[in-house]
Protein backbone atom coordinates (compact mmCIF):
# COMPACT_ATOMS: atom_id res chain seq x y z
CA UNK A 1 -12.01 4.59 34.19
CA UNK A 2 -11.54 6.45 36.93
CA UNK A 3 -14.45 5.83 38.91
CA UNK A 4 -14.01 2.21 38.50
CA UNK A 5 -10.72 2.63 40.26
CA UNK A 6 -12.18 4.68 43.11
CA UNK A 7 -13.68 1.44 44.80
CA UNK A 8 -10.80 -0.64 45.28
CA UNK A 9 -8.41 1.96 46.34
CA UNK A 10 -10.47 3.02 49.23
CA UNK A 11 -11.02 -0.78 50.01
CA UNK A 12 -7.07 -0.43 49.76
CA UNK A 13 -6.87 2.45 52.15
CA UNK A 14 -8.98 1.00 54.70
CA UNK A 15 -6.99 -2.28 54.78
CA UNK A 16 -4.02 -0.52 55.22
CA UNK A 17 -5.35 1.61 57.80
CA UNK A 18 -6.30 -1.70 60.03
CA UNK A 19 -3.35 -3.55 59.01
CA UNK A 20 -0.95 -0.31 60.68
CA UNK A 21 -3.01 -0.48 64.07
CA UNK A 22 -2.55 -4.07 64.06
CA UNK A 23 1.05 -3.32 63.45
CA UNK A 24 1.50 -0.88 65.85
CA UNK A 25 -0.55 -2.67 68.79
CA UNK A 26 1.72 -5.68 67.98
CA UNK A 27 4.60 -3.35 68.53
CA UNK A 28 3.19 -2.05 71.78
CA UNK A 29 2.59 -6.00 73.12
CA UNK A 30 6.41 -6.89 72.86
CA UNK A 31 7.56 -3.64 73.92
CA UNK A 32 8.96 -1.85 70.90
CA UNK A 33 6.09 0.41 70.79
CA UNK A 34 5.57 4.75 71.39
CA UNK A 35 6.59 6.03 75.01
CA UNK A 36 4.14 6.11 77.61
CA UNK A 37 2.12 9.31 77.34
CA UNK A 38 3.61 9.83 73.58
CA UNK A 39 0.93 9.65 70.60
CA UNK A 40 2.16 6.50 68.46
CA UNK A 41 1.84 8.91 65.25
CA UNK A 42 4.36 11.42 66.42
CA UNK A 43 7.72 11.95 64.79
């Protein structure tokens, strides 16, 4: 069962992974994003 499952949750994972950059460049556009100079992915 197991490696049926594998599949779609690294489809999963990599749709997530594109939806958060969208997400964060969205954030960045209106002004709400990181610093300047400050990685987006810091605490």
């Amino acid at each position: 069962m197991l490696p049926n499952a594998l599949t779609p949750l690294v489809v999963q994972g990599t749709l997530g992974i594109g939806g958060a950059v969208l997400d964060v460049a969205a954030l960045s556009f209106i002004g709400l994003g990181a610093e300047v100079g400050t990685p987006s992915g810091a605490p």
